[in-house]
PDB file of N, CA and C in Angstrom:
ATOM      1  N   UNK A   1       0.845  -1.174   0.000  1.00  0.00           N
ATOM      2  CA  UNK A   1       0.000   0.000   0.000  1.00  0.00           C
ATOM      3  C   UNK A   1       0.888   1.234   0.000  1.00  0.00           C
ATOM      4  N   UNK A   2       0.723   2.185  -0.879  1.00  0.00           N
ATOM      5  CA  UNK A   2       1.305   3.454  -0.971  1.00  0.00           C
ATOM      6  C   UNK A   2       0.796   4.473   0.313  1.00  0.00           C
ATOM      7  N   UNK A   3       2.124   5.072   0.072  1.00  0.00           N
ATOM      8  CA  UNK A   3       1.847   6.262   1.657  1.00  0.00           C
ATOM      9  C   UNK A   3       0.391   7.454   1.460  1.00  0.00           C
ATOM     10  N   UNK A   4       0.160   7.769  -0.274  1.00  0.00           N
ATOM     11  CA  UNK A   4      -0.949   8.616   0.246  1.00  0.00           C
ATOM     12  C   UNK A   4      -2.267   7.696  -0.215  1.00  0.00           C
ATOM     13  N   UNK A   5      -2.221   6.519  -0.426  1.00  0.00           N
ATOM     14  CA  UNK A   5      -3.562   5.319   0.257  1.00  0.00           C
ATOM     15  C   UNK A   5      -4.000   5.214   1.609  1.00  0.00           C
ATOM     16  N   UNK A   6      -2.576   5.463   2.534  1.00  0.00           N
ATOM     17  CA  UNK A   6      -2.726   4.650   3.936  1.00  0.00           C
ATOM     18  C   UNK A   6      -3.406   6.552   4.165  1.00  0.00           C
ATOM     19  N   UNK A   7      -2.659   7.556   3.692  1.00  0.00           N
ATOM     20  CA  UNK A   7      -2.993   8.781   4.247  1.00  0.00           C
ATOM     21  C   UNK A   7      -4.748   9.280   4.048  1.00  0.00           C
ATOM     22  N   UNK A   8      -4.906   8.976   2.658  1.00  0.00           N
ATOM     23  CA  UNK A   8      -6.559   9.088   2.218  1.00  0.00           C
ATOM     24  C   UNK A   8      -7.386   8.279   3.018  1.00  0.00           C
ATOM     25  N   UNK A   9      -6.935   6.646   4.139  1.00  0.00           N
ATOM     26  CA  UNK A   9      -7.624   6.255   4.929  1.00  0.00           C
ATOM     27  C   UNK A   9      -7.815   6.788   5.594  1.00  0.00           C
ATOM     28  N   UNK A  10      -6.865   7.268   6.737  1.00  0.00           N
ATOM     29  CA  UNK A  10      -7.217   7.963   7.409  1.00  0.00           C
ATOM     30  C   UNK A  10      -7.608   9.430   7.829  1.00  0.00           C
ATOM     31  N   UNK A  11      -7.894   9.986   6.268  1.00  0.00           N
ATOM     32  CA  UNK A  11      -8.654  11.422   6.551  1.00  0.00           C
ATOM     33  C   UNK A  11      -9.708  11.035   6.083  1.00  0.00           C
ATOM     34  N   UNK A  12     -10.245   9.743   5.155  1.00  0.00           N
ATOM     35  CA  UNK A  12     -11.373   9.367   5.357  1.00  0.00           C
ATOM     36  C   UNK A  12     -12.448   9.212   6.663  1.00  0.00           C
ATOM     37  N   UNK A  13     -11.088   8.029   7.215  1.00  0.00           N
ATOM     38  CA  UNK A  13     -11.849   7.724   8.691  1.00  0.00           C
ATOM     39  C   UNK A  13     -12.040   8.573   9.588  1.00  0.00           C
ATOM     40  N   UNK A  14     -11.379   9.694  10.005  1.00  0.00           N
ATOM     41  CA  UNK A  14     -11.143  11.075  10.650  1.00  0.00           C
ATOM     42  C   UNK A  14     -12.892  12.120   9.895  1.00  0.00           C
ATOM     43  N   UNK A  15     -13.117  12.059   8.503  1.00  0.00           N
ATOM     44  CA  UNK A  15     -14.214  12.461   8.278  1.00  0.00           C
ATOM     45  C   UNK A  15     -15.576  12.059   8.304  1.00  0.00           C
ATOM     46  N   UNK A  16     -15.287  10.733   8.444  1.00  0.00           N
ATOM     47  CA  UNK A  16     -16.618   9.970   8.801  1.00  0.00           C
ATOM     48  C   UNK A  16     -16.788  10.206  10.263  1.00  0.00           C
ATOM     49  N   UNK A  17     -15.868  10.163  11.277  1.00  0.00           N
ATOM     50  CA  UNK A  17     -16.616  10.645  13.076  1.00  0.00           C
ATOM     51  C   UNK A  17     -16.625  11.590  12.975  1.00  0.00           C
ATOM     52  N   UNK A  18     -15.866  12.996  12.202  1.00  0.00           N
ATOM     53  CA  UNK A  18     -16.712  14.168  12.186  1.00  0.00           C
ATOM     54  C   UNK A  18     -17.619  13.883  11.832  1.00  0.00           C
ATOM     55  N   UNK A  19     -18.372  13.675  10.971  1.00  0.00           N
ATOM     56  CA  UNK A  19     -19.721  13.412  10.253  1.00  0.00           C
ATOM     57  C   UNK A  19     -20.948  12.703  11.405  1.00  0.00           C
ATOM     58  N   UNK A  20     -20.069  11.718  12.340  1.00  0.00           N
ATOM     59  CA  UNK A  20     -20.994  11.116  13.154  1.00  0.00           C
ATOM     60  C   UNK A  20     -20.915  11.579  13.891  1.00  0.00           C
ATOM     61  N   UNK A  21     -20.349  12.793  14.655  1.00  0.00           N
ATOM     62  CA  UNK A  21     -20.150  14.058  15.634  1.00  0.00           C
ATOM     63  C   UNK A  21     -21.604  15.055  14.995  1.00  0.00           C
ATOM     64  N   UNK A  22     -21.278  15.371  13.922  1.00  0.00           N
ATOM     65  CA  UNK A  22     -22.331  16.744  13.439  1.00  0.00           C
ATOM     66  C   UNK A  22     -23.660  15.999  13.415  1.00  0.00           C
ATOM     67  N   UNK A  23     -23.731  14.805  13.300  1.00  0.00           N
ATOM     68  CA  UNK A  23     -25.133  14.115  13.148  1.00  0.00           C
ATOM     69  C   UNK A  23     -25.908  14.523  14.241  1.00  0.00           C
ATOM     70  N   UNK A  24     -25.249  13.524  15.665  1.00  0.00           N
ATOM     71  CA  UNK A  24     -25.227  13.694  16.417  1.00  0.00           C
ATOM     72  C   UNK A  24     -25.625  14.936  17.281  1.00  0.00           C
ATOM     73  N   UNK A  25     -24.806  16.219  16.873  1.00  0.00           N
ATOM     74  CA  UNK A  25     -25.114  17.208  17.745  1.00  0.00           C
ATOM     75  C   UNK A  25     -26.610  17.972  16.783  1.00  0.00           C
ATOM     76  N   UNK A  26     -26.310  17.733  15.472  1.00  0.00           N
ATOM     77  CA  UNK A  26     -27.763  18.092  15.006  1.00  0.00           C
ATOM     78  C   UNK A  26     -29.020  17.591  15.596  1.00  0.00           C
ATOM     79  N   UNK A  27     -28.712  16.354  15.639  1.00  0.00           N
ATOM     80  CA  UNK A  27     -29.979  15.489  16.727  1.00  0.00           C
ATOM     81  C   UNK A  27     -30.418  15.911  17.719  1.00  0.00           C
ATOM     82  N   UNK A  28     -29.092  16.167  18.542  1.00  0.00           N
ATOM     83  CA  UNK A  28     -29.434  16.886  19.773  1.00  0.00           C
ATOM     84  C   UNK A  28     -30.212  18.336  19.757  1.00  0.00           C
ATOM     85  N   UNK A  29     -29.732  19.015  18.660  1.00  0.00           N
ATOM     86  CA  UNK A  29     -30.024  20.651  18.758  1.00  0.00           C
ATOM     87  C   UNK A  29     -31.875  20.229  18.278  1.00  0.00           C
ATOM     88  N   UNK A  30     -32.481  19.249  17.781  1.00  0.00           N
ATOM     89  CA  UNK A  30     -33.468  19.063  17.098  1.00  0.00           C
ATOM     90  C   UNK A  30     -33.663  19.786  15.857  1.00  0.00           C
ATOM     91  N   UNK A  31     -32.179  19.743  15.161  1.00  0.00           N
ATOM     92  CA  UNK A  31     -32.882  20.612  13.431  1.00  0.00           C
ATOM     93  C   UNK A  31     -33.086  19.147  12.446  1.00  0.00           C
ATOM     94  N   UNK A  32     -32.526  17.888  12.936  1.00  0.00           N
ATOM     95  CA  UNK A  32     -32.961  16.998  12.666  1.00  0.00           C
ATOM     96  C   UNK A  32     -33.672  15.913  13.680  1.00  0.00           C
ATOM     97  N   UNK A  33     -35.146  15.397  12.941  1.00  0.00           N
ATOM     98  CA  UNK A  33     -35.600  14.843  13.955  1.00  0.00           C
ATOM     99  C   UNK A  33     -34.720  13.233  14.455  1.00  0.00           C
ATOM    100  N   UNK A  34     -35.051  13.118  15.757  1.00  0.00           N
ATOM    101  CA  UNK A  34     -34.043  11.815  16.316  1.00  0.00           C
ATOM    102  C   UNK A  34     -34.364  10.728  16.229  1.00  0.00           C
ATOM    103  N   UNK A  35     -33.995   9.648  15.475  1.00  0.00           N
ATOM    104  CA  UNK A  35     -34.906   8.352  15.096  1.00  0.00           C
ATOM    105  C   UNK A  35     -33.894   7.174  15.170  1.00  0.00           C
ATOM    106  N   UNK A  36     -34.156   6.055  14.952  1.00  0.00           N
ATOM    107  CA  UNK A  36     -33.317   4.974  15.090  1.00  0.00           C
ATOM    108  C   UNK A  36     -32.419   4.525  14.121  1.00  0.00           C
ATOM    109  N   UNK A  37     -32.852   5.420  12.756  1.00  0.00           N
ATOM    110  CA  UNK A  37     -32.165   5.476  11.509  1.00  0.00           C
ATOM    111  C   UNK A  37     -30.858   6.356  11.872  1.00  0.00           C
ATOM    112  N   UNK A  38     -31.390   7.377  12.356  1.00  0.00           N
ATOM    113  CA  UNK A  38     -29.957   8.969  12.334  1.00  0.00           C
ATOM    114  C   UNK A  38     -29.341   8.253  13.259  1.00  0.00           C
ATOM    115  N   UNK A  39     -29.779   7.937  14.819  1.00  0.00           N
ATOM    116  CA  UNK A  39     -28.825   7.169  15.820  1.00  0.00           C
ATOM    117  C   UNK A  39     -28.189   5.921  15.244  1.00  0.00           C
ATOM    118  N   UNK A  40     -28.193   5.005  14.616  1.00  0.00           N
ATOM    119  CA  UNK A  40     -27.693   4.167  13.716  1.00  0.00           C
ATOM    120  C   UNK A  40     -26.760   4.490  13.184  1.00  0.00           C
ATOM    121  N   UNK A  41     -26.835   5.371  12.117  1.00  0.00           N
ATOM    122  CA  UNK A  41     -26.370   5.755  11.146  1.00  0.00           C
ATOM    123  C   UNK A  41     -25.176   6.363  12.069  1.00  0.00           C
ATOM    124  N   UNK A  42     -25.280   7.109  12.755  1.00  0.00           N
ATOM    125  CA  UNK A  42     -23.897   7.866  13.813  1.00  0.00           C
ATOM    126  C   UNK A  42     -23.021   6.717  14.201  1.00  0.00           C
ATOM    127  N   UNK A  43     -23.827   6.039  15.153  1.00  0.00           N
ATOM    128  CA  UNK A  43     -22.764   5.214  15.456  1.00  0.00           C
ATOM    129  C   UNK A  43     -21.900   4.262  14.516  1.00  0.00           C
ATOM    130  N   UNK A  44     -22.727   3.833  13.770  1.00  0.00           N
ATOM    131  CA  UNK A  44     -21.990   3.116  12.315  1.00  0.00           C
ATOM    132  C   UNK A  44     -20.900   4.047  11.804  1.00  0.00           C
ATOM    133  N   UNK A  45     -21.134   5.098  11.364  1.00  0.00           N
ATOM    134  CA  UNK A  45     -20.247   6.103  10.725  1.00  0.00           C
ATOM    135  C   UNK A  45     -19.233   6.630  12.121  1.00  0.00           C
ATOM    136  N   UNK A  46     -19.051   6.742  12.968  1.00  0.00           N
ATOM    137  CA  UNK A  46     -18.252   6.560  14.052  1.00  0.00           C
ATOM    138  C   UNK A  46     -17.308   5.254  14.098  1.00  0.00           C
ATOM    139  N   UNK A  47     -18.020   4.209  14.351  1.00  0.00           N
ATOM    140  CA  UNK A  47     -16.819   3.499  14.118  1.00  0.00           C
ATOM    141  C   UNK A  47     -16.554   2.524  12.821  1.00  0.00           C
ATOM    142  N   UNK A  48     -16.971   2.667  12.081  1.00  0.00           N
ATOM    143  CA  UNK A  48     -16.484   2.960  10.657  1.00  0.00           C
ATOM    144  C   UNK A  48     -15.137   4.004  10.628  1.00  0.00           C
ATOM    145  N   UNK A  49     -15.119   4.821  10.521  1.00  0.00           N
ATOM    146  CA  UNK A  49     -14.121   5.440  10.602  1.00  0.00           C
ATOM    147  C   UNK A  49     -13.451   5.503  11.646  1.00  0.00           C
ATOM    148  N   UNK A  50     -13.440   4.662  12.581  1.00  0.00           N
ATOM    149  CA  UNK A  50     -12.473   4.235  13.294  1.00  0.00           C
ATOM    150  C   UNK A  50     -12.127   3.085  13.278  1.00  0.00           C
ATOM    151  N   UNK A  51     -12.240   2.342  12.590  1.00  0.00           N
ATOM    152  CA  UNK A  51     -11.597   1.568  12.150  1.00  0.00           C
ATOM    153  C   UNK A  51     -11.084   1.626  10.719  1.00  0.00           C
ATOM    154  N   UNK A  52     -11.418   2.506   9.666  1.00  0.00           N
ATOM    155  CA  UNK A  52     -10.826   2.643   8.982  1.00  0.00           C
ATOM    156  C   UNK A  52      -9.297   3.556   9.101  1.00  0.00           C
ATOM    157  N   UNK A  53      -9.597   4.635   9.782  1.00  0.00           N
ATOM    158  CA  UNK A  53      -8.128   5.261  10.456  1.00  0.00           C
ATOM    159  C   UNK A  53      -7.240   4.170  10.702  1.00  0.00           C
ATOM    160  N   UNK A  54      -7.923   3.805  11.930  1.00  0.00           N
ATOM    161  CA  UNK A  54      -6.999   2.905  12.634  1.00  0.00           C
ATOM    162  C   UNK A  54      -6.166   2.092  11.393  1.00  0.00           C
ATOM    163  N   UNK A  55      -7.201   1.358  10.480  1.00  0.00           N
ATOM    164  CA  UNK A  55      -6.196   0.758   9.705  1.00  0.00           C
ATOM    165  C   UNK A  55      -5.279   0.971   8.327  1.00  0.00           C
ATOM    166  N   UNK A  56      -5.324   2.876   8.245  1.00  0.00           N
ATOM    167  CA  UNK A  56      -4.730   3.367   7.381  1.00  0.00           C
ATOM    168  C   UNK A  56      -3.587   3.612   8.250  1.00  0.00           C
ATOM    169  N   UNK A  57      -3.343   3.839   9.426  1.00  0.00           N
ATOM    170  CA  UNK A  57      -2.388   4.122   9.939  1.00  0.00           C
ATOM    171  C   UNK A  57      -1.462   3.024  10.786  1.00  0.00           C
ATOM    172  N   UNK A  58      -2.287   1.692  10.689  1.00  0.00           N
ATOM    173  CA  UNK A  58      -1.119   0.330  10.661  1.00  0.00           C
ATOM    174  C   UNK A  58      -0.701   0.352   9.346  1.00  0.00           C
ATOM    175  N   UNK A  59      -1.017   0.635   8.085  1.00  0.00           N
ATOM    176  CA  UNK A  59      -0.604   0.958   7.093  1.00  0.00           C
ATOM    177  C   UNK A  59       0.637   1.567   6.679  1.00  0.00           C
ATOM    178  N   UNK A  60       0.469   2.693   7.583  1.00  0.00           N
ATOM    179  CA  UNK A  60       1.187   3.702   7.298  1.00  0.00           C
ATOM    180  C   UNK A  60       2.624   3.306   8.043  1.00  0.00           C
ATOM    181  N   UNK A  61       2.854   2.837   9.054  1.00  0.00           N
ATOM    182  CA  UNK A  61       3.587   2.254   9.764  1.00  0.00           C
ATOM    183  C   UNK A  61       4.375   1.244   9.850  1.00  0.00           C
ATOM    184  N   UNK A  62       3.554   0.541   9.157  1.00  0.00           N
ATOM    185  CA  UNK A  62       4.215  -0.809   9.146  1.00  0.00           C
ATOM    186  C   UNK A  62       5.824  -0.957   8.036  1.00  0.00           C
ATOM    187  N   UNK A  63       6.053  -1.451   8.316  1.00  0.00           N
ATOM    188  CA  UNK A  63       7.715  -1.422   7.301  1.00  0.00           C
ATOM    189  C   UNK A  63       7.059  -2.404   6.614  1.00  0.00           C
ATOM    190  N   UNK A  64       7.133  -1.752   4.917  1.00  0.00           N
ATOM    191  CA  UNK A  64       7.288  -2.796   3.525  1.00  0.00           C
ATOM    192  C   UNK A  64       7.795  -4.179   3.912  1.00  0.00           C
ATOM    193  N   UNK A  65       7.094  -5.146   3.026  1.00  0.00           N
ATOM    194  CA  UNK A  65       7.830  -6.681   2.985  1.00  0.00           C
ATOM    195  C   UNK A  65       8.847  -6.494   1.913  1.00  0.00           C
ATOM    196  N   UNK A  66       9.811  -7.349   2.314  1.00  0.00           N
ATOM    197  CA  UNK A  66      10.748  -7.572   1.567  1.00  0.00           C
ATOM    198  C   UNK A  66      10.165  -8.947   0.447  1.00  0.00           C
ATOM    199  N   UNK A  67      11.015  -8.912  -0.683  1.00  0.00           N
ATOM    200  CA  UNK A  67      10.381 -10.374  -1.723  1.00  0.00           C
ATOM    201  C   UNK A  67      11.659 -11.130  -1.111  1.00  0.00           C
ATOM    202  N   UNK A  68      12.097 -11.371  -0.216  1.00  0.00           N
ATOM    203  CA  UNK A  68      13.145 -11.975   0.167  1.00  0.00           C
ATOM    204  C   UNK A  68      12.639 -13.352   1.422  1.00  0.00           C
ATOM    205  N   UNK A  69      12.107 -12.522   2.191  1.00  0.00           N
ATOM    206  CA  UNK A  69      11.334 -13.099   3.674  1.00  0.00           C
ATOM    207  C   UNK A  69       9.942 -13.647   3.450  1.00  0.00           C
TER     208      UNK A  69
END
């Protein structure tokens, strides 16, 4: 995996819990009504993108294989 693959994961995953942050506080403020779909949908998109971070940035980290080993 190339360095700006592992990097596009994780500003993916980083934009999806914003996204499940703004849901969220929209819910709360009531400009959207609160249902089991929007609460769903947050938490999915929360950790969705936390686990996608997470695994752009074992990505990012990890030292290349060698064709040797």
């Amino acid at each position: 995996m190339t360095k700006e693959r592992a990097l596009a994961q994780i500003v993916g995953g980083g934009l999806a819990m914003v996204a499940a942050v703004a849901l969220a506080f929209l819910m709360q403020l009531g400009i959207i009504p609160t249902t089991f779909l929007f609460a769903f949908v947050a938490v999915f998109l929360s950790l969705g993108g936390m686990v996608v971070g997470i695994y752009g940035v074992s990505q990012l980290v990890r030292p290349p294989r060698q064709d040797g080993d």
